[in-house]
PDB file of N, CA and C in Angstrom:
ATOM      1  N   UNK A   1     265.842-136.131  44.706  1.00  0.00           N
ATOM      2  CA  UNK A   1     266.175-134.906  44.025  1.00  0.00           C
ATOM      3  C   UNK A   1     267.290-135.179  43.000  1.00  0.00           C
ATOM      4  N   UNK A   2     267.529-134.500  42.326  1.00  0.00           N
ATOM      5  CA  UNK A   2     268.676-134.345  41.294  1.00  0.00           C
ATOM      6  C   UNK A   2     269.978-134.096  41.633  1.00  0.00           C
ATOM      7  N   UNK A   3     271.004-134.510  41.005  1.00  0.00           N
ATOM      8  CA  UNK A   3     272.006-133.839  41.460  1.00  0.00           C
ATOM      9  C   UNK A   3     272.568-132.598  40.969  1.00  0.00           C
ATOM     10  N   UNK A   4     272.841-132.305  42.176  1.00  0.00           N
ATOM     11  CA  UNK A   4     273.119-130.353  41.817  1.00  0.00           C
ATOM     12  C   UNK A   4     274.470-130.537  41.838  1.00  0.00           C
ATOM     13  N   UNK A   5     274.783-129.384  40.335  1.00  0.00           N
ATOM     14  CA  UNK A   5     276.150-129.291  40.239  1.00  0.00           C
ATOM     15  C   UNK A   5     276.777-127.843  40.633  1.00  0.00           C
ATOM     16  N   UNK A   6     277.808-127.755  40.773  1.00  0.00           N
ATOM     17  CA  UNK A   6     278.885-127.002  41.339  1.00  0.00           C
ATOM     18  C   UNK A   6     278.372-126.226  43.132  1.00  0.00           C
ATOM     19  N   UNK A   7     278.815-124.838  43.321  1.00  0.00           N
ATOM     20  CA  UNK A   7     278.483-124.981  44.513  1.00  0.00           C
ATOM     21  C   UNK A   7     277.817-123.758  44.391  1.00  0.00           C
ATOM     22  N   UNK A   8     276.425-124.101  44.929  1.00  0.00           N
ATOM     23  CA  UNK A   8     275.323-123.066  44.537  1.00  0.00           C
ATOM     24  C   UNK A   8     274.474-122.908  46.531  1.00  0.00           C
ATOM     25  N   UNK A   9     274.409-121.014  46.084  1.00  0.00           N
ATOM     26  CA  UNK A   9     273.579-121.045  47.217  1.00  0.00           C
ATOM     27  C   UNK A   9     272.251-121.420  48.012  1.00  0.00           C
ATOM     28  N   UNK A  10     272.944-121.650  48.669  1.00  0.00           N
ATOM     29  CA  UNK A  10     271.005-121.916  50.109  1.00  0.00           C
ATOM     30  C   UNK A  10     270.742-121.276  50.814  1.00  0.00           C
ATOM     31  N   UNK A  11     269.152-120.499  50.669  1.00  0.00           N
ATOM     32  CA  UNK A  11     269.238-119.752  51.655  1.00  0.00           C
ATOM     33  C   UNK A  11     267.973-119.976  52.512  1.00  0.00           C
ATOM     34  N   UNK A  12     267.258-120.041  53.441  1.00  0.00           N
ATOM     35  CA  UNK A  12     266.057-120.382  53.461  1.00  0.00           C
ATOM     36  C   UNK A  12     265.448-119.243  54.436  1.00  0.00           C
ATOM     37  N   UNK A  13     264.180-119.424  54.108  1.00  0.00           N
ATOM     38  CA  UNK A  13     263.250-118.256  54.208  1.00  0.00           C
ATOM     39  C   UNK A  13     261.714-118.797  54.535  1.00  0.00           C
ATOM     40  N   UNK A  14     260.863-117.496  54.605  1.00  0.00           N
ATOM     41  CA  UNK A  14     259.362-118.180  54.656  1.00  0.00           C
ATOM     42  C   UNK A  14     258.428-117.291  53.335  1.00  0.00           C
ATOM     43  N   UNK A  15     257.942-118.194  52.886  1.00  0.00           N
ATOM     44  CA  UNK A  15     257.044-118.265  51.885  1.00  0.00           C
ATOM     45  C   UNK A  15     256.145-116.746  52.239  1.00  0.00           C
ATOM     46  N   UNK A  16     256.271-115.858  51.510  1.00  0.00           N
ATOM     47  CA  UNK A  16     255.079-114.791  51.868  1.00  0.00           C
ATOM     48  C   UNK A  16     253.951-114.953  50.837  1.00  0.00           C
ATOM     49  N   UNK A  17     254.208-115.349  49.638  1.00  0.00           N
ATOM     50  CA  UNK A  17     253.088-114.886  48.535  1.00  0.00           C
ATOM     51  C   UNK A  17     253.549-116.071  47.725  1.00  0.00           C
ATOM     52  N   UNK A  18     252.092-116.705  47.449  1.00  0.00           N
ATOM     53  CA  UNK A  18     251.802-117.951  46.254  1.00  0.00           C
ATOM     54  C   UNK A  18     251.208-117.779  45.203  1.00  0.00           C
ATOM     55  N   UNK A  19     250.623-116.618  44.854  1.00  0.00           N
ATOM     56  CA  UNK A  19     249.479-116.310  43.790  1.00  0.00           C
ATOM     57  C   UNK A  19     250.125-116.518  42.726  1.00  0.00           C
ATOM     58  N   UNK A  20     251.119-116.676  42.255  1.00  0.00           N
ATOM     59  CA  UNK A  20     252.054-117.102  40.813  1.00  0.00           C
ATOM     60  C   UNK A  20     251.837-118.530  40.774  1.00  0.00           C
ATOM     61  N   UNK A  21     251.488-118.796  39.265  1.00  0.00           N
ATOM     62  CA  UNK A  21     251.682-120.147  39.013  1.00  0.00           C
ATOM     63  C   UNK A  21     252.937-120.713  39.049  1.00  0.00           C
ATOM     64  N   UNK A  22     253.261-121.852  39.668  1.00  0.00           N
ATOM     65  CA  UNK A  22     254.913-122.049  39.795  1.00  0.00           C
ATOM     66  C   UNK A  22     255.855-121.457  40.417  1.00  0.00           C
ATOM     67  N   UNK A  23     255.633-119.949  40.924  1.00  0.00           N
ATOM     68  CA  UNK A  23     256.031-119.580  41.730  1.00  0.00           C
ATOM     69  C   UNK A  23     255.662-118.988  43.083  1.00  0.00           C
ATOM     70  N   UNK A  24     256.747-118.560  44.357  1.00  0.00           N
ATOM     71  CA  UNK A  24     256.729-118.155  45.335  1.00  0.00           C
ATOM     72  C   UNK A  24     257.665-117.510  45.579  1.00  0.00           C
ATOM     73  N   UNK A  25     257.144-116.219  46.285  1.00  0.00           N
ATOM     74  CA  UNK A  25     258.151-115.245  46.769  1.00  0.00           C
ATOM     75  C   UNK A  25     258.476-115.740  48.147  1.00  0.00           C
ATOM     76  N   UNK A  26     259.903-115.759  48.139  1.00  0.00           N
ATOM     77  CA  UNK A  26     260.267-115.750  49.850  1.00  0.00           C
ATOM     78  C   UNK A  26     260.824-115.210  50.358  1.00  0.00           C
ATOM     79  N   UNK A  27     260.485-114.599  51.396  1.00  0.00           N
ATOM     80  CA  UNK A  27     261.515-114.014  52.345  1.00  0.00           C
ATOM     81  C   UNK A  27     262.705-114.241  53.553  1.00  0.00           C
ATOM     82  N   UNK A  28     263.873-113.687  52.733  1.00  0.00           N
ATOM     83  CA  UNK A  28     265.023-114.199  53.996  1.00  0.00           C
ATOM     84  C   UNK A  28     265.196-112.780  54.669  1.00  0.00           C
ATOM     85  N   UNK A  29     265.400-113.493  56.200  1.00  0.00           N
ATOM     86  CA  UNK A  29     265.894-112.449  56.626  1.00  0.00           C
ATOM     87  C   UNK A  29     267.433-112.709  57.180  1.00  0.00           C
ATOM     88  N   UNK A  30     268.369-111.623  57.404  1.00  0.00           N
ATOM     89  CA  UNK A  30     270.048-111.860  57.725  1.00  0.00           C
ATOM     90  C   UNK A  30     269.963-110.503  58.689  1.00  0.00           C
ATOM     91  N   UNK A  31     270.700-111.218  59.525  1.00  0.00           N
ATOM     92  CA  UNK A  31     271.025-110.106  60.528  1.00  0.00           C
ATOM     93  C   UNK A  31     273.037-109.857  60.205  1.00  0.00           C
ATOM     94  N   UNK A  32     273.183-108.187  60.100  1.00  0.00           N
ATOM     95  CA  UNK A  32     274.317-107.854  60.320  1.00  0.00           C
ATOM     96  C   UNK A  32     274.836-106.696  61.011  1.00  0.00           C
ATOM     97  N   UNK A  33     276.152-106.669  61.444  1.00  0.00           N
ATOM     98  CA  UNK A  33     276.356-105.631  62.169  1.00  0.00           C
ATOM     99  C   UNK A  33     276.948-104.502  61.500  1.00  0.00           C
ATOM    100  N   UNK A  34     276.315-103.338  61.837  1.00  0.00           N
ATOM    101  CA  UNK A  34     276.763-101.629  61.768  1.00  0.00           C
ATOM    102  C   UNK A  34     277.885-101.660  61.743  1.00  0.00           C
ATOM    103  N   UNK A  35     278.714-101.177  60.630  1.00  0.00           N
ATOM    104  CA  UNK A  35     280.141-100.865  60.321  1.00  0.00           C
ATOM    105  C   UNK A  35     280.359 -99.797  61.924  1.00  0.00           C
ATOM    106  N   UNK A  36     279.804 -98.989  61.668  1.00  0.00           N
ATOM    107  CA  UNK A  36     280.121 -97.739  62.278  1.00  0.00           C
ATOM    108  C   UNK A  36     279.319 -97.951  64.151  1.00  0.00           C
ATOM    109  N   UNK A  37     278.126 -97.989  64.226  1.00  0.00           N
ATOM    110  CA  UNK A  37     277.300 -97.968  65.483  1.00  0.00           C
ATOM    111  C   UNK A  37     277.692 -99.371  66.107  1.00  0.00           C
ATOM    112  N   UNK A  38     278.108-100.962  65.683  1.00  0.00           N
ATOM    113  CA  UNK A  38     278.432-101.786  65.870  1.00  0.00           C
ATOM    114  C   UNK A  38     276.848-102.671  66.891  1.00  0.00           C
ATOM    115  N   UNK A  39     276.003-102.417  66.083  1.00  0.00           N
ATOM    116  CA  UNK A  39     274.642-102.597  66.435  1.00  0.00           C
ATOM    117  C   UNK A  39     274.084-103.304  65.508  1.00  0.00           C
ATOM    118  N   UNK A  40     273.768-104.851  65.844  1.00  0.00           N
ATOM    119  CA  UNK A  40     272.721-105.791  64.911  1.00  0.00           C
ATOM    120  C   UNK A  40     271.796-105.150  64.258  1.00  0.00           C
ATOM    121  N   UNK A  41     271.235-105.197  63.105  1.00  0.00           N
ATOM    122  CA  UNK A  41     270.758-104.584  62.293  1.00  0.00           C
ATOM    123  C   UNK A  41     270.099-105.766  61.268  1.00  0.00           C
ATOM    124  N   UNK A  42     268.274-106.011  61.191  1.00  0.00           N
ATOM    125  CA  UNK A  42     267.804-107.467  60.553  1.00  0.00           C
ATOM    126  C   UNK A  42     267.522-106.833  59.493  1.00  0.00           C
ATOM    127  N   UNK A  43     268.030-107.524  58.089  1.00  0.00           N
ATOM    128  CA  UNK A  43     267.799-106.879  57.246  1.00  0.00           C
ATOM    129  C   UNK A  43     267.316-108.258  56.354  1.00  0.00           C
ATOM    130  N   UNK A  44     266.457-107.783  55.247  1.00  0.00           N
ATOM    131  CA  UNK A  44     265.670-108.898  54.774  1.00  0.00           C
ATOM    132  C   UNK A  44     265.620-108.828  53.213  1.00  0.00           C
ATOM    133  N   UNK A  45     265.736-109.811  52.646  1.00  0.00           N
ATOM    134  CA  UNK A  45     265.370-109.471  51.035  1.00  0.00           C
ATOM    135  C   UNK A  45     264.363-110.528  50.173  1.00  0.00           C
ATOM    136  N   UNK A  46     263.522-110.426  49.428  1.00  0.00           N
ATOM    137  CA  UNK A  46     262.632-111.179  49.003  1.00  0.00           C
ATOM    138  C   UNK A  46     263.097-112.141  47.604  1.00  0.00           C
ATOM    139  N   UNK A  47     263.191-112.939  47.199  1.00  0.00           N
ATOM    140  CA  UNK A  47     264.002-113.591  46.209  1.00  0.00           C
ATOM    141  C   UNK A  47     262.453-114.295  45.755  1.00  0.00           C
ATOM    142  N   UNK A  48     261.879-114.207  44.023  1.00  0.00           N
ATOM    143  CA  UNK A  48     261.168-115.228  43.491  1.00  0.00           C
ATOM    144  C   UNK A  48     261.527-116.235  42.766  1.00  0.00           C
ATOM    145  N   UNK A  49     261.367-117.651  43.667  1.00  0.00           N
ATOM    146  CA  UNK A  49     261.678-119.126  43.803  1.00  0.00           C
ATOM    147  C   UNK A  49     260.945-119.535  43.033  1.00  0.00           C
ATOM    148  N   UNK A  50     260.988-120.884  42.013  1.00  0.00           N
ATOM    149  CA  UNK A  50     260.495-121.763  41.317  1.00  0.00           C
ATOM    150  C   UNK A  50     259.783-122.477  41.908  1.00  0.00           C
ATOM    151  N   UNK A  51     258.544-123.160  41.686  1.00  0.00           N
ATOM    152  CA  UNK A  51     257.834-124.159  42.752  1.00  0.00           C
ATOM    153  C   UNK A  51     257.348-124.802  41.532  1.00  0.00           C
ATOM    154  N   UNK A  52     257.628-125.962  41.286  1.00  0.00           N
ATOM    155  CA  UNK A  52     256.822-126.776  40.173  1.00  0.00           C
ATOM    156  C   UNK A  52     256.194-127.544  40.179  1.00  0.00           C
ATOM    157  N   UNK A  53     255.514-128.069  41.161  1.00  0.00           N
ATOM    158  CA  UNK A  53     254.355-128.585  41.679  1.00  0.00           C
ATOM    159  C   UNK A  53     253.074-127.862  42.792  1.00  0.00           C
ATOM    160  N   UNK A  54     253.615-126.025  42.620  1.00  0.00           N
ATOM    161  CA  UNK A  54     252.897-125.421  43.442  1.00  0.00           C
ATOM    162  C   UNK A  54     252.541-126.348  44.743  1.00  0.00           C
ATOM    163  N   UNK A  55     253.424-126.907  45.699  1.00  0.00           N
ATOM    164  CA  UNK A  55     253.111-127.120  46.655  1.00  0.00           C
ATOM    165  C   UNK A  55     253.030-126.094  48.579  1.00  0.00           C
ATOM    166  N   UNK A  56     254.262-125.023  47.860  1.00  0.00           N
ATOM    167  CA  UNK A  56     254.365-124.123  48.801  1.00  0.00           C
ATOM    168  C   UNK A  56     253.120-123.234  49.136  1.00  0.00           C
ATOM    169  N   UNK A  57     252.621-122.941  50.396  1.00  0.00           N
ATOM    170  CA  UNK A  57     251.561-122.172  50.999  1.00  0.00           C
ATOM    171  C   UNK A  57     252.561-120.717  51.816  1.00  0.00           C
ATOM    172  N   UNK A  58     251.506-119.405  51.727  1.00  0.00           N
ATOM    173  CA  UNK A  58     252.349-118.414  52.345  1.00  0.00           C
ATOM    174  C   UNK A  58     252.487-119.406  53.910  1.00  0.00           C
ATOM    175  N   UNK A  59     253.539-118.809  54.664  1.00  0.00           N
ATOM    176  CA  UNK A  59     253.818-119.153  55.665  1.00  0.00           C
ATOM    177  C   UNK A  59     254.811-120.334  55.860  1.00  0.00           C
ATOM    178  N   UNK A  60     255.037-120.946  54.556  1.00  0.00           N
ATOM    179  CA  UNK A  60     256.299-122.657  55.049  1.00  0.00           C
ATOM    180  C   UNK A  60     257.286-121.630  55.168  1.00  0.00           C
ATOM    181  N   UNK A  61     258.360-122.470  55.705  1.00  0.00           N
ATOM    182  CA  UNK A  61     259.887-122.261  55.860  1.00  0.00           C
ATOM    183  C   UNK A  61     260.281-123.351  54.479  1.00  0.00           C
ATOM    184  N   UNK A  62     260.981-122.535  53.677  1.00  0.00           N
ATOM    185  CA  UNK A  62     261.638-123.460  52.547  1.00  0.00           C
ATOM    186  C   UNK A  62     263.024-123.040  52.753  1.00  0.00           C
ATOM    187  N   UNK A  63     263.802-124.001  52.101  1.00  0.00           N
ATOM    188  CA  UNK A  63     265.159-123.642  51.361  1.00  0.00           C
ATOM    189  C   UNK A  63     265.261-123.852  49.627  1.00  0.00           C
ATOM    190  N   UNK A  64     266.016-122.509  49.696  1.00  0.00           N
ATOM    191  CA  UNK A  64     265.535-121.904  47.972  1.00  0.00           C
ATOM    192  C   UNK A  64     267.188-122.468  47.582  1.00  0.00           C
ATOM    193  N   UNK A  65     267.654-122.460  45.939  1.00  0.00           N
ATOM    194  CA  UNK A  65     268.617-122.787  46.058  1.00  0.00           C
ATOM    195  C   UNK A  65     269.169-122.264  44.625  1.00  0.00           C
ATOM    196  N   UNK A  66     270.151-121.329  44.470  1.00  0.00           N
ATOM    197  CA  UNK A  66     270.527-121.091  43.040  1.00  0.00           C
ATOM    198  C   UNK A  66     270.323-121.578  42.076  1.00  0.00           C
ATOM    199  N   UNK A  67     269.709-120.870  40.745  1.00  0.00           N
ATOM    200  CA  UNK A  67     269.717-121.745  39.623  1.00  0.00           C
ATOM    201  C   UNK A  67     269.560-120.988  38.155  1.00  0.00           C
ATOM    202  N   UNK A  68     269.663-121.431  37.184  1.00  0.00           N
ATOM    203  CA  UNK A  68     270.192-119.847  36.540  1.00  0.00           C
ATOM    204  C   UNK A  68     268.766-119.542  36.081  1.00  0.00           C
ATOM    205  N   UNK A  69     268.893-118.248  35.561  1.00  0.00           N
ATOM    206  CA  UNK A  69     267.244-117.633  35.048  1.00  0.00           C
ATOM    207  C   UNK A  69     266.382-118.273  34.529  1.00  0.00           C
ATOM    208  N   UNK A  70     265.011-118.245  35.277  1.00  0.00           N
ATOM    209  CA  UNK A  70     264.119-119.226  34.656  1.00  0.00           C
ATOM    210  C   UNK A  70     262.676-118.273  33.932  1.00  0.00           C
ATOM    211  N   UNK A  71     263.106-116.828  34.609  1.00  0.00           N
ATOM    212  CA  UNK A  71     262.381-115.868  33.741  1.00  0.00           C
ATOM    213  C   UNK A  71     262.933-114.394  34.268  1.00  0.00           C
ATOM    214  N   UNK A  72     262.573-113.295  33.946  1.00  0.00           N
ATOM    215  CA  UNK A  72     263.007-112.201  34.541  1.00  0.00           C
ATOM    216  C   UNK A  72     263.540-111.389  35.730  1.00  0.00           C
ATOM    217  N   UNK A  73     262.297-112.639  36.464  1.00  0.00           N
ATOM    218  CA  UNK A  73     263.131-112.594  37.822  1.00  0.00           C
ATOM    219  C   UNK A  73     263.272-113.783  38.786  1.00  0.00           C
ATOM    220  N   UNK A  74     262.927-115.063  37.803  1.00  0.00           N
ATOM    221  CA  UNK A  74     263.132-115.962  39.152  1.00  0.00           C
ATOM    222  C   UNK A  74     264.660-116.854  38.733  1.00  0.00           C
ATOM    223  N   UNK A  75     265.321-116.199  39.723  1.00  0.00           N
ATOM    224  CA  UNK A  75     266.772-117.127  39.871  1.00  0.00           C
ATOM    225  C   UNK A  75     267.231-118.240  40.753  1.00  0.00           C
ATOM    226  N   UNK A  76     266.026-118.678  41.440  1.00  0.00           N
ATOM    227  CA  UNK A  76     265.661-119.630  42.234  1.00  0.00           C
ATOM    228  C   UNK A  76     264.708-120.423  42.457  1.00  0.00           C
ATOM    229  N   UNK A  77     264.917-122.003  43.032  1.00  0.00           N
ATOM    230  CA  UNK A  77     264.299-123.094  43.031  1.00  0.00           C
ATOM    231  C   UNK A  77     264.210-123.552  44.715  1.00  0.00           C
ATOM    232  N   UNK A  78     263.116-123.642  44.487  1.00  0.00           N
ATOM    233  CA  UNK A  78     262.416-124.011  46.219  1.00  0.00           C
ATOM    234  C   UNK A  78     263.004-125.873  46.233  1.00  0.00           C
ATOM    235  N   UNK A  79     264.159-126.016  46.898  1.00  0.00           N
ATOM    236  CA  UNK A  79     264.558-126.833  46.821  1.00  0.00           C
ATOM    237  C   UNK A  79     264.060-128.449  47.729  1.00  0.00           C
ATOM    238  N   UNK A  80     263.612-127.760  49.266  1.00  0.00           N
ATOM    239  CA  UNK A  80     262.806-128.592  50.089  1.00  0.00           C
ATOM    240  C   UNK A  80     261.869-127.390  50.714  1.00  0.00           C
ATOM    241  N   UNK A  81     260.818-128.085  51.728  1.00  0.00           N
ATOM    242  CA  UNK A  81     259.956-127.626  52.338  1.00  0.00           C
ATOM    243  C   UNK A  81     260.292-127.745  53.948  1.00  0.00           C
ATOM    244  N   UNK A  82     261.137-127.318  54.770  1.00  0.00           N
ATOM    245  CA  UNK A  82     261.363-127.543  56.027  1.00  0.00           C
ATOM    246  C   UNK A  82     260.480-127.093  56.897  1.00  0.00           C
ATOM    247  N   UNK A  83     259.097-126.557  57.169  1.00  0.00           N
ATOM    248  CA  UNK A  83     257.973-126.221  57.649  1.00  0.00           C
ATOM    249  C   UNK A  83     256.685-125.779  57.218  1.00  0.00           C
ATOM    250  N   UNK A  84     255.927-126.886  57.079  1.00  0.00           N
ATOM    251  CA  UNK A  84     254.298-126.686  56.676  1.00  0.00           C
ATOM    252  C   UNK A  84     254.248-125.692  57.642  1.00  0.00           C
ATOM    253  N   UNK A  85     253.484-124.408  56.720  1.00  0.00           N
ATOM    254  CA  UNK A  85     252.196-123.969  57.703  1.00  0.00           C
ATOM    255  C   UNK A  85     251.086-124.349  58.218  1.00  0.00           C
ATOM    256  N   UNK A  86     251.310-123.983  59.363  1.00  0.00           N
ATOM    257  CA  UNK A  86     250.749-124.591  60.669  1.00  0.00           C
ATOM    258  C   UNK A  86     251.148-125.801  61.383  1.00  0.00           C
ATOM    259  N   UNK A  87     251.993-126.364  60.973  1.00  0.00           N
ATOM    260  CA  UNK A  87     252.409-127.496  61.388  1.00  0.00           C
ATOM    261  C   UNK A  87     253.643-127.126  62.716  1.00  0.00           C
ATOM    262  N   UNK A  88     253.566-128.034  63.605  1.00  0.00           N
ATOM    263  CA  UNK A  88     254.413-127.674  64.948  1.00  0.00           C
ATOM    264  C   UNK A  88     255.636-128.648  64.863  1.00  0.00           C
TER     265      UNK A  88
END
């Protein structure tokens, strides 16, 4: 890989949707706690990742990784693949 400069986020997630050329939507999910009820609460947000060899399938576990706009909405780069789908 390249070297990445300054200190940029990672977040990793699973691949829901591939139908974009080059890209993939993924989903992270973060669990936090209720200011007020003090009750875990999973909350999730979808970020569209760069893939430039379209290798991602819905279902991998990737880690996505900051990078600046590469179109309207993708501000991220699928940096590795930490789980093929279907793979154990």
């Amino acid at each position: 890989m390249t070297k990445e400069r300054g200190n940029k986020k990672l977040l990793v997630g699973v691949v829901i949707s591939d139908k974009m050329d080059k890209t993939v939507v993924v989903k992270v999910d973060n669990i936090v706690k209720h200011p007020v009820y003090m009750k875990y609460i999973k909350r999730s947000a979808k970020y569209k990742a760069h893939d430039e060899q379209n290798e991602c399938v819905a279902g991998d576990r990737v880690m996505i990784v900051e990078s600046r706009p590469l179109s309207k909405d993708k501000r991220w780069r699928v940096r590795e693949i930490l789980e093929k789908h279907g793979s154990v």
